[in-house]
Structures are given as C-alpha cells and as structure tokens.
N, C-alpha and C. Protein backbone atom coordinates (compact mmCIF):
# COMPACT_ATOMS: atom_id res chain seq x y z
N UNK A 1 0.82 -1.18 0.00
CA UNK A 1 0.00 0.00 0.00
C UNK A 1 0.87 1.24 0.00
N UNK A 2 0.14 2.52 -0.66
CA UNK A 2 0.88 3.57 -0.25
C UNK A 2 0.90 4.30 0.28
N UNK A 3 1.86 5.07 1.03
CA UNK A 3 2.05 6.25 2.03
C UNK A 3 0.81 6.66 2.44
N UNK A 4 0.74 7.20 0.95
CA UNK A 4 -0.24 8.55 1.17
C UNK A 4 -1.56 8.16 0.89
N UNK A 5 -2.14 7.06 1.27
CA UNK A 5 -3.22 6.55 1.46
C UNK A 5 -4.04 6.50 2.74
N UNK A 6 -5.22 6.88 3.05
CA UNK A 6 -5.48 7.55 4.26
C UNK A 6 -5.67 6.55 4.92
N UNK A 7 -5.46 5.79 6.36
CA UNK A 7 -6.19 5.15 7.47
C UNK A 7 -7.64 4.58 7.12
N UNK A 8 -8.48 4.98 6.52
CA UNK A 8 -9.98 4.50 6.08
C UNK A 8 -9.66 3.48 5.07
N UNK A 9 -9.20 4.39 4.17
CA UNK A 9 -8.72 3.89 2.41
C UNK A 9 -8.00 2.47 3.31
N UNK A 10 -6.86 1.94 3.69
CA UNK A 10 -6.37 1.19 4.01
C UNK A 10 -6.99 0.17 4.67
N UNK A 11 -8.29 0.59 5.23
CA UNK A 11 -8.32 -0.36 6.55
C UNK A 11 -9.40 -0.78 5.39
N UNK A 12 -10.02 -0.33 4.36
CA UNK A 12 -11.06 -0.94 3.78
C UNK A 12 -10.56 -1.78 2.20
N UNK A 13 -9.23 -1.27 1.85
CA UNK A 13 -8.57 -2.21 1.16
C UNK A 13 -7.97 -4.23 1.94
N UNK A 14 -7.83 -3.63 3.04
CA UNK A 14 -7.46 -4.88 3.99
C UNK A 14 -9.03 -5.83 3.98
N UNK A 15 -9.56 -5.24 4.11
CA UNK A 15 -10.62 -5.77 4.90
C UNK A 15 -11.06 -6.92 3.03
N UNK A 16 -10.93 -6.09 1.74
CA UNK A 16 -11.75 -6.61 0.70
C UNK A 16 -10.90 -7.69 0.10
N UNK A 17 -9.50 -7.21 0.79
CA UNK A 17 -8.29 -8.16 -0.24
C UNK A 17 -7.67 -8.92 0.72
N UNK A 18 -7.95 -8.71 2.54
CA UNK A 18 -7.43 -10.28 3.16
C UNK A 18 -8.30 -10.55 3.81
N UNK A 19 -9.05 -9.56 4.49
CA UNK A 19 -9.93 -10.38 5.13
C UNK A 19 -11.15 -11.35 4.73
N UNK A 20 -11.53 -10.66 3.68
CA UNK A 20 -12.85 -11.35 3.10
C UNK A 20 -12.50 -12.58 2.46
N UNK A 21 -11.67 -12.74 1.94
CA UNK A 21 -10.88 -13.82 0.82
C UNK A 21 -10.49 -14.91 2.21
N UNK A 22 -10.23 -14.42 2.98
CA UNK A 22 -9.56 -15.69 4.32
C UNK A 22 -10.67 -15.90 5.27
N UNK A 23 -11.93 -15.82 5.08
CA UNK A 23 -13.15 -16.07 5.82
C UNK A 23 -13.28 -17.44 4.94
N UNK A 24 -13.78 -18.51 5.64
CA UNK A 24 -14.36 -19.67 5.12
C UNK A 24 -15.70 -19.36 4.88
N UNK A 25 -16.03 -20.44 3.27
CA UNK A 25 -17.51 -20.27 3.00
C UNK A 25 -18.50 -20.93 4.62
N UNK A 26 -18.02 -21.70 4.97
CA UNK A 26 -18.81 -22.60 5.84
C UNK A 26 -19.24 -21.01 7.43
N UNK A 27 -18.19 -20.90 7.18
CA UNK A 27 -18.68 -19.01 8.19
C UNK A 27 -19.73 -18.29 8.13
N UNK A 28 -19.83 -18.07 6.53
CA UNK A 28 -20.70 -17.75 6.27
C UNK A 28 -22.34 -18.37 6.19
N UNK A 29 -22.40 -19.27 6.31
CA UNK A 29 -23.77 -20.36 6.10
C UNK A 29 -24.03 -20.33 8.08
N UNK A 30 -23.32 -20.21 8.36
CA UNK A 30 -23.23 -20.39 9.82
C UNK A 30 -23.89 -18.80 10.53
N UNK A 31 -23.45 -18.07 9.44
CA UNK A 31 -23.93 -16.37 10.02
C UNK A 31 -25.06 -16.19 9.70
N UNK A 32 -25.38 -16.94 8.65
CA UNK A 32 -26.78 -16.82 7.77
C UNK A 32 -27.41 -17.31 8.85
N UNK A 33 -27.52 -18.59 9.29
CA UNK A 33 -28.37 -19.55 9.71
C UNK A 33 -28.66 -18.88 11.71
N UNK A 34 -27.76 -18.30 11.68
CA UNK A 34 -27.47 -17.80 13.28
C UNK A 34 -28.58 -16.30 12.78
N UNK A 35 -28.11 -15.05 12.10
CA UNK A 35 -29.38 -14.31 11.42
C UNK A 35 -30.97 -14.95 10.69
N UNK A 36 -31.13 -16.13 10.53
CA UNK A 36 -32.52 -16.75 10.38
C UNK A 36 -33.00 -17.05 11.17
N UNK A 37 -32.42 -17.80 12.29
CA UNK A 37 -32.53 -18.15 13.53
C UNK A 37 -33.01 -17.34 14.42
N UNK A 38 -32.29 -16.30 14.42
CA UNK A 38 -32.50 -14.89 15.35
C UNK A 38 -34.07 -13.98 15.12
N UNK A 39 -33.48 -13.77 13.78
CA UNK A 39 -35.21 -13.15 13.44
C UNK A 39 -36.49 -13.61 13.56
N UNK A 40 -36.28 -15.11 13.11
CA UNK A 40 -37.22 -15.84 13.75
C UNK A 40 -37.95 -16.15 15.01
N UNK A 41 -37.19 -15.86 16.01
CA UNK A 41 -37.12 -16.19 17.58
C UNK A 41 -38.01 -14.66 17.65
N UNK A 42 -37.44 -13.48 17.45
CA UNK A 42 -37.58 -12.27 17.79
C UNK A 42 -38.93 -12.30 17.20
N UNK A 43 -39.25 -13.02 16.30
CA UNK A 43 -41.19 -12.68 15.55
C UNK A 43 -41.59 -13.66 16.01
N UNK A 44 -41.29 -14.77 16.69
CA UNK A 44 -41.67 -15.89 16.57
C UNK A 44 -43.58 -16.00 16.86
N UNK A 45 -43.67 -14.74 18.00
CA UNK A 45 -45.62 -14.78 17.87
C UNK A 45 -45.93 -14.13 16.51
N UNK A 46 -45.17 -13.48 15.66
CA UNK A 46 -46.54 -12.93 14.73
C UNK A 46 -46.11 -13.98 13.07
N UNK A 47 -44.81 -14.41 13.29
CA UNK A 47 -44.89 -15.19 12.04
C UNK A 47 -45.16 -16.89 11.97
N UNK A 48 -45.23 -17.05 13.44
CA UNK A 48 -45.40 -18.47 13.85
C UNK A 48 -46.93 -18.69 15.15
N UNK A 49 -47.98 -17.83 14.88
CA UNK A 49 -48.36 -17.94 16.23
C UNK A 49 -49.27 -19.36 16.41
N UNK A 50 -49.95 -20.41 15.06
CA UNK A 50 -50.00 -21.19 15.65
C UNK A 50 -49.73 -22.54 15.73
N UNK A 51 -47.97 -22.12 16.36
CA UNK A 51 -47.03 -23.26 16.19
C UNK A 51 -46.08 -23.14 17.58
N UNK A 52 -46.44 -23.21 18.82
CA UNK A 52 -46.01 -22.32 19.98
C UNK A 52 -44.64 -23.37 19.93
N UNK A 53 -44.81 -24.25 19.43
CA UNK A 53 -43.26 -25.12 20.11
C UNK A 53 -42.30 -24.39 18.85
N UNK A 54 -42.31 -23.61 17.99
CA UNK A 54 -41.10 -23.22 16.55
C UNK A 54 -40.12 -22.48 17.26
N UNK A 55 -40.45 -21.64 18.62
CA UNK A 55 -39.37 -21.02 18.83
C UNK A 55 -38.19 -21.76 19.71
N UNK A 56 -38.57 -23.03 19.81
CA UNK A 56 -37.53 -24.13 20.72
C UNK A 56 -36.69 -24.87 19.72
N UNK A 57 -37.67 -24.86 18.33
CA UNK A 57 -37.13 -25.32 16.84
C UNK A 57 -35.85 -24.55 16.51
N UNK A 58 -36.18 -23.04 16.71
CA UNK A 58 -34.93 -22.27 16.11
C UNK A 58 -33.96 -22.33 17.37
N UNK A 59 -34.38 -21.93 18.37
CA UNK A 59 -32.91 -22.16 19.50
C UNK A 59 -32.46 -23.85 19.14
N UNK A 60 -32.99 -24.75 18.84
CA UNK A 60 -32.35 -25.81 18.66
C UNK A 60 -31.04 -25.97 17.43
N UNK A 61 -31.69 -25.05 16.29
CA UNK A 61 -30.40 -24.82 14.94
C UNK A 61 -29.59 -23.75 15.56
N UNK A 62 -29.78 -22.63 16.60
CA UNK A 62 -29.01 -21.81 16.34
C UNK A 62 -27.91 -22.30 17.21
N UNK A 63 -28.21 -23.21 18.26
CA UNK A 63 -26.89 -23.22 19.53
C UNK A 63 -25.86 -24.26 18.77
N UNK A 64 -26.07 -25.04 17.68
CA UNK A 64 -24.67 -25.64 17.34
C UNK A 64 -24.22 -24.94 16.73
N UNK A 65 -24.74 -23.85 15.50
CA UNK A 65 -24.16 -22.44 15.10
C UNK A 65 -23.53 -21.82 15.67
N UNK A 66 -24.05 -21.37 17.10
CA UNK A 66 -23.26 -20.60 17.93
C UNK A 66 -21.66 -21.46 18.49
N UNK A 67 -21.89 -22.62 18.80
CA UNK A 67 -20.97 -23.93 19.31
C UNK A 67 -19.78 -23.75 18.36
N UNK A 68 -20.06 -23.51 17.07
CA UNK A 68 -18.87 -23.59 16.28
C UNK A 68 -18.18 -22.47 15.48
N UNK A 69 -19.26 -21.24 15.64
CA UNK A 69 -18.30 -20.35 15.58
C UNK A 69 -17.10 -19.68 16.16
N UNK A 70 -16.46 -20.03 17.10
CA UNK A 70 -15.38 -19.55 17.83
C UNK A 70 -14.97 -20.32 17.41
N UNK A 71 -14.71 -21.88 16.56
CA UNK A 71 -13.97 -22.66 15.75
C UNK A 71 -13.30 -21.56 14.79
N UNK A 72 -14.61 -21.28 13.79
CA UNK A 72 -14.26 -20.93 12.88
C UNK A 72 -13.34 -19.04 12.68
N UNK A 73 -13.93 -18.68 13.75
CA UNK A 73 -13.32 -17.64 13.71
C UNK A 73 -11.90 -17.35 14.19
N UNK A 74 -11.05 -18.78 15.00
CA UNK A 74 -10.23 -18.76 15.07
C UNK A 74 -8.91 -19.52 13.74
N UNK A 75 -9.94 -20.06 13.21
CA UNK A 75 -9.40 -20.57 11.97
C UNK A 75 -9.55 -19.45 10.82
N UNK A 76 -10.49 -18.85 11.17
CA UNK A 76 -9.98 -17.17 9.66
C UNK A 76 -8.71 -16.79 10.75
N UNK A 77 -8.73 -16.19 11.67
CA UNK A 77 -7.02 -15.85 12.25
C UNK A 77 -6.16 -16.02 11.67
N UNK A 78 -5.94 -17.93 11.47
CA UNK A 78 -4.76 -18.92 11.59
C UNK A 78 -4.89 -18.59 9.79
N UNK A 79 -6.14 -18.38 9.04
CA UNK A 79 -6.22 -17.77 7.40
C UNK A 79 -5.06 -16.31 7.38
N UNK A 80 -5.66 -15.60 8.10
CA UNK A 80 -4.81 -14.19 8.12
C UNK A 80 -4.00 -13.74 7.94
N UNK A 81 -3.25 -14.84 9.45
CA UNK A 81 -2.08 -14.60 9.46
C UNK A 81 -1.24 -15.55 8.62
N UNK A 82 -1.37 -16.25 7.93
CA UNK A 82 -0.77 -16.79 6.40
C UNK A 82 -0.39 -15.65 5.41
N UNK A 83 -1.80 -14.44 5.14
CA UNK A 83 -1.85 -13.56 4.13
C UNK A 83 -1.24 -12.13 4.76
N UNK A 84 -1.39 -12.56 5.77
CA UNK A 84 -0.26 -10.66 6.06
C UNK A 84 1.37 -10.86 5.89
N UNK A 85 1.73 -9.70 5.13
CA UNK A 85 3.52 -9.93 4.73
C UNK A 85 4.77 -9.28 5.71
N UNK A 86 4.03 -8.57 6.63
CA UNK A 86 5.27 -8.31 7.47
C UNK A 86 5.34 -9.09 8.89
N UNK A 87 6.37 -9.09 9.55
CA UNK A 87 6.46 -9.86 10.87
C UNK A 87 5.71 -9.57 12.05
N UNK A 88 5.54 -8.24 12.00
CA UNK A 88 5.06 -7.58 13.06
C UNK A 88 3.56 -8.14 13.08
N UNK A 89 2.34 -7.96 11.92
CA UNK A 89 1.64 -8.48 11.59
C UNK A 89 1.26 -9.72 11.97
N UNK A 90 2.10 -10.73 11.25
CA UNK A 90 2.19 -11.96 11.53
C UNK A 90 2.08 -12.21 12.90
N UNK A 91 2.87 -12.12 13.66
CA UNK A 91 2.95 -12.11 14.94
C UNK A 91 2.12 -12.10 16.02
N UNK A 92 1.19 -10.51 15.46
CA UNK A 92 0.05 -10.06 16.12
C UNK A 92 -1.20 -10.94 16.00
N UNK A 93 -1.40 -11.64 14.69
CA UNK A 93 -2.16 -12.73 14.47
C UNK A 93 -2.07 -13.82 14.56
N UNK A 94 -0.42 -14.42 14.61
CA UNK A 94 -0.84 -15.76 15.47
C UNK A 94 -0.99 -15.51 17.10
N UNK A 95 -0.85 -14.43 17.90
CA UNK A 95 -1.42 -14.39 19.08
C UNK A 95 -2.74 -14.35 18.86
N UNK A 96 -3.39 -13.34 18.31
CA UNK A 96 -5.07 -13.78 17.91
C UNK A 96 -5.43 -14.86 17.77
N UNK A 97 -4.73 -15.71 16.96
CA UNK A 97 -5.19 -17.48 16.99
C UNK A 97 -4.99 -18.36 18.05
N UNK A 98 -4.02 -18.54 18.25
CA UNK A 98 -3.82 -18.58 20.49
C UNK A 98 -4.97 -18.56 21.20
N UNK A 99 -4.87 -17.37 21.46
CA UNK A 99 -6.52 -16.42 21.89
C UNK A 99 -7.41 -17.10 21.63
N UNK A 100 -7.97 -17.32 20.43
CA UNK A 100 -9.29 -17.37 19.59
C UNK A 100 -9.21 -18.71 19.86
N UNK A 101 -8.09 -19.66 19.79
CA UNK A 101 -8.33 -21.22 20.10
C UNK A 101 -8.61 -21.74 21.55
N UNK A 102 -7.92 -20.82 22.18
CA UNK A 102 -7.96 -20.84 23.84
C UNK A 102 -9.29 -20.79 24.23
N UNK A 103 -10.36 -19.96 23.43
CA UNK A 103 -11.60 -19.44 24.19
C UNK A 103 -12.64 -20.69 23.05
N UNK A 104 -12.33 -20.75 22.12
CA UNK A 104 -13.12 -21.91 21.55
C UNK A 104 -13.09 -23.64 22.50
N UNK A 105 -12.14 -23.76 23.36
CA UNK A 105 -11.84 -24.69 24.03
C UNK A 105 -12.46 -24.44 25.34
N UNK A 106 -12.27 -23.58 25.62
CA UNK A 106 -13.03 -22.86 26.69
C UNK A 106 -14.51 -23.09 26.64
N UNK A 107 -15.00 -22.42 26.01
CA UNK A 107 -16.41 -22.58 25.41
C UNK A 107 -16.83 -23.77 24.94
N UNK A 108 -15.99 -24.77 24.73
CA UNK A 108 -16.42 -26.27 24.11
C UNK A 108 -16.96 -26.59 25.21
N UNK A 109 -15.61 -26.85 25.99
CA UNK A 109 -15.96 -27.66 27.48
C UNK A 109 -16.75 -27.00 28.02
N UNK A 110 -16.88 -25.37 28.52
CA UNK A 110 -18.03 -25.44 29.45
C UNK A 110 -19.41 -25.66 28.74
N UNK A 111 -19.64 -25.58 27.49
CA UNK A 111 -21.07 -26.02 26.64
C UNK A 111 -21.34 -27.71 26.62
N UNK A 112 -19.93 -28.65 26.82
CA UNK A 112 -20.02 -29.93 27.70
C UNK A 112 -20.35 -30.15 28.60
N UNK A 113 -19.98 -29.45 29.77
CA UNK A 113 -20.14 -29.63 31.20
C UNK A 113 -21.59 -29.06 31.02
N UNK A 114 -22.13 -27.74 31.04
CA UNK A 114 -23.24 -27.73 31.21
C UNK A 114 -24.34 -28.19 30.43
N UNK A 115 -24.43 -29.28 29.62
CA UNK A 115 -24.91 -30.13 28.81
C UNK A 115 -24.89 -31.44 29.39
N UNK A 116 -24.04 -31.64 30.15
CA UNK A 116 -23.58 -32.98 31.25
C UNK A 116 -24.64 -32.65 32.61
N UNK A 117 -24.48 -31.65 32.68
CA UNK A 117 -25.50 -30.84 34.04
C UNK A 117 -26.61 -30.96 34.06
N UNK A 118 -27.26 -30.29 32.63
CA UNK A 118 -28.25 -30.16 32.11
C UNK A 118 -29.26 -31.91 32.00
N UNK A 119 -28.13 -32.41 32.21
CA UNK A 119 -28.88 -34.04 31.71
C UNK A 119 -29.40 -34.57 32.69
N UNK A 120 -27.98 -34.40 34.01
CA UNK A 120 -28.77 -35.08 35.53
C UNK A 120 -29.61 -34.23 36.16
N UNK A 121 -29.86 -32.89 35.69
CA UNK A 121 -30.94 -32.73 36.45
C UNK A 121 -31.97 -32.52 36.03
C-alpha cells in the first residue's frame, strides 16, 4: 500500500483483499443460519403464532451455530495470518489465533459440562 493513502482507504482495502478472501464459505452459512434463527425467535408470535413449540425449533439450529463459531473464527485468524507480509503483523495474528483457540476450548468444554449438568438434572 501507499504512504499517502489515508487510514480508512487502508483499513477498507485490507478488509476486501485479506480479510474477506480468508473467511471460510462454511462461516458464512453459519452467520446466515445464526441471522434466520434470530429473526425468527424475535417474531416468533406474529410469524409463527400457531405453532407455539417453533421457537424451541430455532434455538435448537441456532446453539450448534453458535458452538462452532469460535472454531471458525479462530481458523480465519490462523487464514490471516498466512496472508499478512510483514512480521510484526504476523505475529500479532498468530497471538489472535492462540486467543481465539484458547476461548473456543473454553467454550467447548463449558457447553459440555453444562450439557452434562443439564442431563442429571
């Protein structure tokens, strides 16, 4: 990039030429389905009213959606930082992937445990 390219200009060239390109398609079907999910829940009396069990239907698709996005968002990271060319960069994003894997593990197990919880009682 050059110099004299402003902070905006840059951050929206990044965003079209690494970030978007290093997002997995499967991310996306996952954002979709987590936004169908959602809207649905939020109308669920005026577009579903006589079907009272649909809104247990959509929390049922949306929580493995939710379950696996901190997968995936730590795997665009581990994408990222492949496509950024300086060290400093690099660097900064495999700590993001660290991070991002640390809390996906995090979030596994306690969505285990309280799923284990959830059973005996």
């Amino acid at each position: 990039m050059k110099k004299t390219e402003s902070y905006p200009e840059q951050l929206c060239q990044f965003t079209l030429h690494v970030l978007l390109p290093a997002v997995p398609r499967l991310t996306w079907w996952v954002l979709g389905l987590i936004g169908f999910s959602g809207l649905n829940l939020l109308f669920s009396k005026e577009l579903w009213p006589h079907f009272p069990r649909a809104a247990n239907w959509f929390w049922f698709s949306m929580m493995p959606c939710l379950a696996v996005l901190p997968w995936l968002g730590a795997y665009t990271a581990k994408q990222l930082r492949q496509r950024v060319r300086q060290w400093w960069w690099r660097g900064l994003w495999q700590l993001a992937t660290i991070g991002a894997y640390l809390v996906a593990i995090i979030g596994s197990l306690g969505l285990i445990i309280f799923s284990l919880i959830g059973m005996v009682i």
